[in-house]
PDB file of N, CA and C in Angstrom:
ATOM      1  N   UNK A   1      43.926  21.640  18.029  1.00  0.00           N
ATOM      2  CA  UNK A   1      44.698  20.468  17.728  1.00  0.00           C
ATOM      3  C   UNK A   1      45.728  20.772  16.652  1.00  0.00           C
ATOM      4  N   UNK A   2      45.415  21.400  15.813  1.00  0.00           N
ATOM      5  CA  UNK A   2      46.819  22.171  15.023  1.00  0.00           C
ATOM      6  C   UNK A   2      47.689  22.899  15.441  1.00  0.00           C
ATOM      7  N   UNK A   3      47.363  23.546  16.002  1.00  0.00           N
ATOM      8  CA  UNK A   3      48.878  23.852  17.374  1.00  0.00           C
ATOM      9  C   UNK A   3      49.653  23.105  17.642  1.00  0.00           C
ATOM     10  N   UNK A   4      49.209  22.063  18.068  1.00  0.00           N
ATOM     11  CA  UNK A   4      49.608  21.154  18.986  1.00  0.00           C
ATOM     12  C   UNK A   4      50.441  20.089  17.960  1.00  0.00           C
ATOM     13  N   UNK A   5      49.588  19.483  16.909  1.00  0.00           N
ATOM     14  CA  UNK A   5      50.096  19.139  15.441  1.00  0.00           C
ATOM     15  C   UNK A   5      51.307  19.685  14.832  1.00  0.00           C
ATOM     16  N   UNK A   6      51.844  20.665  15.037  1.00  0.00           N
ATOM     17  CA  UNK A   6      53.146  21.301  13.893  1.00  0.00           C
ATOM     18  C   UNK A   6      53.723  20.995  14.676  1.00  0.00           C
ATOM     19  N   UNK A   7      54.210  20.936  16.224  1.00  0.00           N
ATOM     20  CA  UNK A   7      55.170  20.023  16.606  1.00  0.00           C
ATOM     21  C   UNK A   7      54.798  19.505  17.560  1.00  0.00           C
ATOM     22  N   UNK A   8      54.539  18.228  17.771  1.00  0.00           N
ATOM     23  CA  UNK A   8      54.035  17.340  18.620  1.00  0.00           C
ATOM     24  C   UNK A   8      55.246  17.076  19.671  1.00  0.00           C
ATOM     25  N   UNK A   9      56.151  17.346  19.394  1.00  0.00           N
ATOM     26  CA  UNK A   9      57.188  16.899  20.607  1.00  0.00           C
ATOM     27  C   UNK A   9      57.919  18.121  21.783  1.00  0.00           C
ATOM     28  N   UNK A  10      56.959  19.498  21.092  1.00  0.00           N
ATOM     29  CA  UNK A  10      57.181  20.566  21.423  1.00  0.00           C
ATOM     30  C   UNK A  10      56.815  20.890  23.235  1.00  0.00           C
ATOM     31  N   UNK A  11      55.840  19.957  23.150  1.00  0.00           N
ATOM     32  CA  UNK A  11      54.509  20.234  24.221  1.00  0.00           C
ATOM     33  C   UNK A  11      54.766  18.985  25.239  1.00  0.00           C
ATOM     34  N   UNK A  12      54.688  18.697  25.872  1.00  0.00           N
ATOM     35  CA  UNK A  12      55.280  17.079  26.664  1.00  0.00           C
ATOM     36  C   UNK A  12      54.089  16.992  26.804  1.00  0.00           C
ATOM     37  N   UNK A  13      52.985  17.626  27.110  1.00  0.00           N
ATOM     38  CA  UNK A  13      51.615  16.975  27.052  1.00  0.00           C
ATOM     39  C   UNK A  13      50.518  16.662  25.710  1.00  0.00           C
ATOM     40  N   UNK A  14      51.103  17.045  25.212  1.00  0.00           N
ATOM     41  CA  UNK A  14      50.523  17.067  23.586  1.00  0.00           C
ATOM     42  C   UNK A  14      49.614  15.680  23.897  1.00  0.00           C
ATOM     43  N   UNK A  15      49.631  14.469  24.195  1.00  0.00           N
ATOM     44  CA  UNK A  15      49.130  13.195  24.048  1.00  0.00           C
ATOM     45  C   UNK A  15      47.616  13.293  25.170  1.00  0.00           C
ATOM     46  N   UNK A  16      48.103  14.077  26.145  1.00  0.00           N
ATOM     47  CA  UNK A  16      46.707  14.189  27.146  1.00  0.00           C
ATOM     48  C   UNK A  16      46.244  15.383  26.743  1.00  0.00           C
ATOM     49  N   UNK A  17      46.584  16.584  26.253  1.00  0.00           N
ATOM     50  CA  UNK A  17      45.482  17.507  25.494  1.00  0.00           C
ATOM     51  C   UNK A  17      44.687  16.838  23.971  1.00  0.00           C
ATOM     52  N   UNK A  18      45.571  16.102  23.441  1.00  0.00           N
ATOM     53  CA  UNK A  18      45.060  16.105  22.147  1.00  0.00           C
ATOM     54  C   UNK A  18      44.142  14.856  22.814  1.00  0.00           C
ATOM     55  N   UNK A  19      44.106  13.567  23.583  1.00  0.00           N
ATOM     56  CA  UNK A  19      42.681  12.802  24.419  1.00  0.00           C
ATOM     57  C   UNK A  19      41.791  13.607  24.446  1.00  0.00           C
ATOM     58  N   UNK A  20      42.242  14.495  25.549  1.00  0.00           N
ATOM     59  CA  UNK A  20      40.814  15.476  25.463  1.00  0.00           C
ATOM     60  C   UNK A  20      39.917  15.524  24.500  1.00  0.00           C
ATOM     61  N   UNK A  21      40.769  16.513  23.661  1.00  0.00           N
ATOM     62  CA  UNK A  21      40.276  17.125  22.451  1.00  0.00           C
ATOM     63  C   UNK A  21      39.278  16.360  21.543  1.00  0.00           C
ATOM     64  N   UNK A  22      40.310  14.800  21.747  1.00  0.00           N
ATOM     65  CA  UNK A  22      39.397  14.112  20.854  1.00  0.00           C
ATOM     66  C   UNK A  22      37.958  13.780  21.268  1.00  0.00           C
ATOM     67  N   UNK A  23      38.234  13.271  22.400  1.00  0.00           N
ATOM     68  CA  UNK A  23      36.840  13.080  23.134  1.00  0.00           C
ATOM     69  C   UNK A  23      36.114  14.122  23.451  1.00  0.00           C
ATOM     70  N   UNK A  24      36.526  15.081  23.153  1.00  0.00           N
ATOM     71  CA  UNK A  24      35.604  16.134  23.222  1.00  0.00           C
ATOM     72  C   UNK A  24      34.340  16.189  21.857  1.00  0.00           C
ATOM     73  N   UNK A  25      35.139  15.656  20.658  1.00  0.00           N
ATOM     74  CA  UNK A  25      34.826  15.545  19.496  1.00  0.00           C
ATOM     75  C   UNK A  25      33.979  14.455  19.384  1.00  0.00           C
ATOM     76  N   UNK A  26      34.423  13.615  20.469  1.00  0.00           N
ATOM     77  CA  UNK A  26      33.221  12.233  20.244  1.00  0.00           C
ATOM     78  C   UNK A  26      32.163  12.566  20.507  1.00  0.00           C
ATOM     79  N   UNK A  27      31.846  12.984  21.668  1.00  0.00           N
ATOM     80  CA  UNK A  27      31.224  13.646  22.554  1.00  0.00           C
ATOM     81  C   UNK A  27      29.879  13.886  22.114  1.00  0.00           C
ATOM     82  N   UNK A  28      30.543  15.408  21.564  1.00  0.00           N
ATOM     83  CA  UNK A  28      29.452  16.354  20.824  1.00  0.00           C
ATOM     84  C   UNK A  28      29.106  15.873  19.568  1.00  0.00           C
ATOM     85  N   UNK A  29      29.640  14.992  18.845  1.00  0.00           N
ATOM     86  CA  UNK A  29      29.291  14.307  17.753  1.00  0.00           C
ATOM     87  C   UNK A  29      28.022  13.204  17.856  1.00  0.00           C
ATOM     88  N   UNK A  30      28.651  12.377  19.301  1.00  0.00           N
ATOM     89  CA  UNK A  30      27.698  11.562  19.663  1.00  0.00           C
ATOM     90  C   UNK A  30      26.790  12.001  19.798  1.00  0.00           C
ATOM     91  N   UNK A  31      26.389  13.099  21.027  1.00  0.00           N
ATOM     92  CA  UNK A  31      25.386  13.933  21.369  1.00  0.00           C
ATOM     93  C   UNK A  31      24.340  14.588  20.010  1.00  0.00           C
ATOM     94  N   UNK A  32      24.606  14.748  19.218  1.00  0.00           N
ATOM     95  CA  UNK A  32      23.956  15.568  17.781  1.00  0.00           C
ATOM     96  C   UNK A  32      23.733  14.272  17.083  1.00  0.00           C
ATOM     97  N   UNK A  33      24.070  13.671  17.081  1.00  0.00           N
ATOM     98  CA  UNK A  33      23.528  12.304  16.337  1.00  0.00           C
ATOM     99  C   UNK A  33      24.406  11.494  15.098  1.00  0.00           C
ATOM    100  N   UNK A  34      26.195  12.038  15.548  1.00  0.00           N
ATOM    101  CA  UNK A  34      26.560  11.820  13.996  1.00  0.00           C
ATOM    102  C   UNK A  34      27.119   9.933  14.450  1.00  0.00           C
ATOM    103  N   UNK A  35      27.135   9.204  13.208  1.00  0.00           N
ATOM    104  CA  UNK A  35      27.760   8.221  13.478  1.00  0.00           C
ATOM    105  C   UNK A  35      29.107   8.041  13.582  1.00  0.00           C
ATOM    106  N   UNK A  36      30.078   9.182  12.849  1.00  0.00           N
ATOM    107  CA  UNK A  36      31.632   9.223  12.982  1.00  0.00           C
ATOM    108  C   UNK A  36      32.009  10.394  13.644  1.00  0.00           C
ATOM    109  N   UNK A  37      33.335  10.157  13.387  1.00  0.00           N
ATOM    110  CA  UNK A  37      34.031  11.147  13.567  1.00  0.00           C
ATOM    111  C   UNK A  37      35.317  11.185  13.012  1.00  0.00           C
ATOM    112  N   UNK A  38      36.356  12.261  12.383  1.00  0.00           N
ATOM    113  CA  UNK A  38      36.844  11.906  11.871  1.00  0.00           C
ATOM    114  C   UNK A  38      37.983  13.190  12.019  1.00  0.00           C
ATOM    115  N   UNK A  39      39.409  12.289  11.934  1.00  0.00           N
ATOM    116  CA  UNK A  39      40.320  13.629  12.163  1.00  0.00           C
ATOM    117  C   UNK A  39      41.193  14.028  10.787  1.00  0.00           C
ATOM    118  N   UNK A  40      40.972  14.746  10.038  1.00  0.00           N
ATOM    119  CA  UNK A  40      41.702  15.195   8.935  1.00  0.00           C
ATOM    120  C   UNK A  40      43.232  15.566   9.175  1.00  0.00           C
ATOM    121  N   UNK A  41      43.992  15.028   7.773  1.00  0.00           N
ATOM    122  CA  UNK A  41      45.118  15.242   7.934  1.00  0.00           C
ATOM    123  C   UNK A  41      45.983  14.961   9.216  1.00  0.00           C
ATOM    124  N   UNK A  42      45.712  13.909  10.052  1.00  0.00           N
ATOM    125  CA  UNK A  42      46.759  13.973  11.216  1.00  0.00           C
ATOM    126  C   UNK A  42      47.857  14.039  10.936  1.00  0.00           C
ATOM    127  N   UNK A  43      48.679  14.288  12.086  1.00  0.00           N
ATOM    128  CA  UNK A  43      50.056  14.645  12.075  1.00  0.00           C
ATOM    129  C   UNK A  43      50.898  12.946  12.183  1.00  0.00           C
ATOM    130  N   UNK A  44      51.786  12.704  10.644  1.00  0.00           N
ATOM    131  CA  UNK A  44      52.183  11.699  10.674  1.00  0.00           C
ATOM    132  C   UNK A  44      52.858  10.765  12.216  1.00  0.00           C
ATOM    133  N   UNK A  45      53.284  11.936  13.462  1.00  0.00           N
ATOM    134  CA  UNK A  45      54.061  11.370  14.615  1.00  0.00           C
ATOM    135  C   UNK A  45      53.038  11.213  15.317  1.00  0.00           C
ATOM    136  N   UNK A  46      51.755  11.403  15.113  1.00  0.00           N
ATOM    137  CA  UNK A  46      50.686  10.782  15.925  1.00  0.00           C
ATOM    138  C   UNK A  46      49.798   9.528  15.609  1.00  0.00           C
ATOM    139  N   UNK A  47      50.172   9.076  13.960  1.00  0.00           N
ATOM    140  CA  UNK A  47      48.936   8.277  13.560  1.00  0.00           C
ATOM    141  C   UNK A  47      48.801   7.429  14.832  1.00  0.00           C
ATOM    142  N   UNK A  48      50.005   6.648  15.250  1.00  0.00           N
ATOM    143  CA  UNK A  48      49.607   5.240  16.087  1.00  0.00           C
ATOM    144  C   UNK A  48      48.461   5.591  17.865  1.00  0.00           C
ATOM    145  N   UNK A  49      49.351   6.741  18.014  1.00  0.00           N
ATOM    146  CA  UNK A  49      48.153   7.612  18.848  1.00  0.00           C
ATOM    147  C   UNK A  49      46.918   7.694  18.886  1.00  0.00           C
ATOM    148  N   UNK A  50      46.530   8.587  17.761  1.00  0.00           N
ATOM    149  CA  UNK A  50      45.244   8.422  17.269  1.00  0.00           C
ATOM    150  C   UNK A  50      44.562   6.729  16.693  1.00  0.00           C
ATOM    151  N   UNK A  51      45.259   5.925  16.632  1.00  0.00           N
ATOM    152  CA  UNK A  51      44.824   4.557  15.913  1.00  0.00           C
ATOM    153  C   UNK A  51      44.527   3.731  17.338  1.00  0.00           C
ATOM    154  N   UNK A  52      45.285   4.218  18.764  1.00  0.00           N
ATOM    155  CA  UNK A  52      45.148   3.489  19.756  1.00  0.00           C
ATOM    156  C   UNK A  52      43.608   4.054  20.717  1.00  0.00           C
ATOM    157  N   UNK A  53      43.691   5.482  20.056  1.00  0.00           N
ATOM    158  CA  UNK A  53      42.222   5.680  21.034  1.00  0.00           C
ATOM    159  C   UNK A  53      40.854   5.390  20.132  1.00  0.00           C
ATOM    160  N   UNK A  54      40.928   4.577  19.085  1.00  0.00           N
ATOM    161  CA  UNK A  54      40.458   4.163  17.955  1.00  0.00           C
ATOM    162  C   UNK A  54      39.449   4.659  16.527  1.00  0.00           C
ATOM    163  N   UNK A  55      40.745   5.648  16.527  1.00  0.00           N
ATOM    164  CA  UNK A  55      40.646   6.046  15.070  1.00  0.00           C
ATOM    165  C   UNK A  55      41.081   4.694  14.043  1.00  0.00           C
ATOM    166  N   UNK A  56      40.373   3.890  13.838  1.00  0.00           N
ATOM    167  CA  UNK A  56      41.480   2.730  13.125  1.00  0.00           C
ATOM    168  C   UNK A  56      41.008   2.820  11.653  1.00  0.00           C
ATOM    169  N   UNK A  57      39.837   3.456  11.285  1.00  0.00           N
ATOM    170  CA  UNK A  57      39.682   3.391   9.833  1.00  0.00           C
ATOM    171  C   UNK A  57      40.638   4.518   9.171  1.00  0.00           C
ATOM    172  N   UNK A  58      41.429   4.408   8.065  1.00  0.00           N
ATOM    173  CA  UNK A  58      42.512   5.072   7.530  1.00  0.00           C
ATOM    174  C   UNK A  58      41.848   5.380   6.007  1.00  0.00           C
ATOM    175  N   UNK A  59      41.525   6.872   5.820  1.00  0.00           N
ATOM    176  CA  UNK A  59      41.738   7.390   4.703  1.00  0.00           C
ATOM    177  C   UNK A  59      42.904   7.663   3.956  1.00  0.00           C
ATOM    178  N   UNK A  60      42.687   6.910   2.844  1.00  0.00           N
ATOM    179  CA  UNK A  60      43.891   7.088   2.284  1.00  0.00           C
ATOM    180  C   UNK A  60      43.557   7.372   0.685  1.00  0.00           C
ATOM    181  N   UNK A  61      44.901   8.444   0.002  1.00  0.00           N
ATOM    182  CA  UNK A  61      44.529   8.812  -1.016  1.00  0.00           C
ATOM    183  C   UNK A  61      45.989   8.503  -1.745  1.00  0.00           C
ATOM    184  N   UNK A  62      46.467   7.857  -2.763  1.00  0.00           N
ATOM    185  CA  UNK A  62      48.093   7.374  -3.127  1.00  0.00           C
ATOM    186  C   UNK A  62      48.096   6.555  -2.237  1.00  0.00           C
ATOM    187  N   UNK A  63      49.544   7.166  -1.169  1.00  0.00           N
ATOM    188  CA  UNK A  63      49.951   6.350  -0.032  1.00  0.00           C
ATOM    189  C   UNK A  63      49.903   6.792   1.066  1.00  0.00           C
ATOM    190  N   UNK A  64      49.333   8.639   0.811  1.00  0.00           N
ATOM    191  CA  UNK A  64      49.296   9.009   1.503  1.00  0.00           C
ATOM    192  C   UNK A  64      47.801   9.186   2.862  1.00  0.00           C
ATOM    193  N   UNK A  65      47.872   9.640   4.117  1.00  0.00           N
ATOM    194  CA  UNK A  65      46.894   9.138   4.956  1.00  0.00           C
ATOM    195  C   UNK A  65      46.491  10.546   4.708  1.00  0.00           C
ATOM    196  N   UNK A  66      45.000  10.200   4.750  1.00  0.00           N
ATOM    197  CA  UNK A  66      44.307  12.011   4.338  1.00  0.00           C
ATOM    198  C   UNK A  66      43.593  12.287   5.815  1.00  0.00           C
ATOM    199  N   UNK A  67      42.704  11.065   6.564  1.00  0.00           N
ATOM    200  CA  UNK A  67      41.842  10.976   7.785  1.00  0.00           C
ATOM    201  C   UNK A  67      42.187   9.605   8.013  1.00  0.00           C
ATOM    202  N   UNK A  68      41.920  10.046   9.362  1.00  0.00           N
ATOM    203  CA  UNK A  68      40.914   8.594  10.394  1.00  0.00           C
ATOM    204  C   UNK A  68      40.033   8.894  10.818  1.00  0.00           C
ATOM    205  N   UNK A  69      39.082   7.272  10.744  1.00  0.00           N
ATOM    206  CA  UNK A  69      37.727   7.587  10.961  1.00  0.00           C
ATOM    207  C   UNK A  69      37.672   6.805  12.399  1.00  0.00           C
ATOM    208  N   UNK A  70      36.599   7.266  13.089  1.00  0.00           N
ATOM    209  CA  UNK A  70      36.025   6.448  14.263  1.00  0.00           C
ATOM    210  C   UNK A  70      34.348   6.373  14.381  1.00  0.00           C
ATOM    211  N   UNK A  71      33.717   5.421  14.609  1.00  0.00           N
ATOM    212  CA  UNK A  71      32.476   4.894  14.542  1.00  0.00           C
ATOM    213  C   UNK A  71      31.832   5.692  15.940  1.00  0.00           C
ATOM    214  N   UNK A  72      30.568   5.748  15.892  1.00  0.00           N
ATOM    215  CA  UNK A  72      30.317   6.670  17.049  1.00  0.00           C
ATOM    216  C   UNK A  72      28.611   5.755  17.415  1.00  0.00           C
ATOM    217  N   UNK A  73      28.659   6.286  19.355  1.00  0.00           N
ATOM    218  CA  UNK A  73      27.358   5.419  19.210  1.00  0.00           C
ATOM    219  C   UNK A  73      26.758   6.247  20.692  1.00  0.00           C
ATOM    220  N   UNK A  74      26.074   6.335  20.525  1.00  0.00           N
ATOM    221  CA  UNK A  74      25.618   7.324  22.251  1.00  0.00           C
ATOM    222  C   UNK A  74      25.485   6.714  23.093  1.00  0.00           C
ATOM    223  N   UNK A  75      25.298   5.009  22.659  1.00  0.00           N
ATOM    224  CA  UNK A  75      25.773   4.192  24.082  1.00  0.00           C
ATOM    225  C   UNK A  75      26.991   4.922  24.762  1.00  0.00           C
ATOM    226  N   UNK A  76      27.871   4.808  23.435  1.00  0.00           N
ATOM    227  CA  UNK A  76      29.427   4.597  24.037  1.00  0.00           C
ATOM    228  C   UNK A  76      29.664   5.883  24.980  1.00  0.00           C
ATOM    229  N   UNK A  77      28.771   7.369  24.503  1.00  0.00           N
ATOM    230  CA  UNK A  77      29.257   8.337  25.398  1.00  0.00           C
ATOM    231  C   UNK A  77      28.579   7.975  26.440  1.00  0.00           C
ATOM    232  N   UNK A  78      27.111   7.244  26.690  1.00  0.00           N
ATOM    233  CA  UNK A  78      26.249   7.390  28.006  1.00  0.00           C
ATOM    234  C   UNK A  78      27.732   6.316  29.031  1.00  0.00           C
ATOM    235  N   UNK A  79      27.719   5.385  28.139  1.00  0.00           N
ATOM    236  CA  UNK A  79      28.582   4.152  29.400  1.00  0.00           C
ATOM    237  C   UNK A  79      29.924   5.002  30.012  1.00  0.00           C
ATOM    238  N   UNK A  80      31.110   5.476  28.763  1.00  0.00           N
ATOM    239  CA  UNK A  80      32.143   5.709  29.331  1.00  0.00           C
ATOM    240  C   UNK A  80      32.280   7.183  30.390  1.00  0.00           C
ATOM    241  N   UNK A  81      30.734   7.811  30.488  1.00  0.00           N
ATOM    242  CA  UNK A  81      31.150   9.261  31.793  1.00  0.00           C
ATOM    243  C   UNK A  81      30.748   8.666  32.782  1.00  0.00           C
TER     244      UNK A  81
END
């Protein structure tokens, strides 16, 4: 996902690899037992991206955004495959 991050407009698919990716992250998070998940440092041309597949909790440190968080539940991986 840092690849993909230094220029997001580089890649025309950048938005359906980085889905993946994320849900890949739910995933295995869900699966192991964590309750979040969380993406450090996103890339400012993605926050609303990431906020729509619902990263909506916003770390913030100043003004600046450090993470988003997302809540995790093994319902959610059993229902959505």
């Amino acid at each position: 996902m840092d690849w993909l991050e230094r220029d997001p407009h580089a890649v025309h698919l950048v938005r359906f690899i980085e889905a993946i990716a994320t849900r890949y992250i739910e995933t295995m998070g869900a699966l192991t037992g964590c309750d979040q998940a969380v993406l450090w440092r996103p890339a400012p041309d993605l926050l609303d991206f990431y906020i729509d597949l619902g990263y909506t909790s916003v770390i913030r440190r100043g003004g600046a955004v450090l993470g988003l968080r997302k809540r995790l539940t093994t319902a959610q991986t059993a229902t959505e495959d």
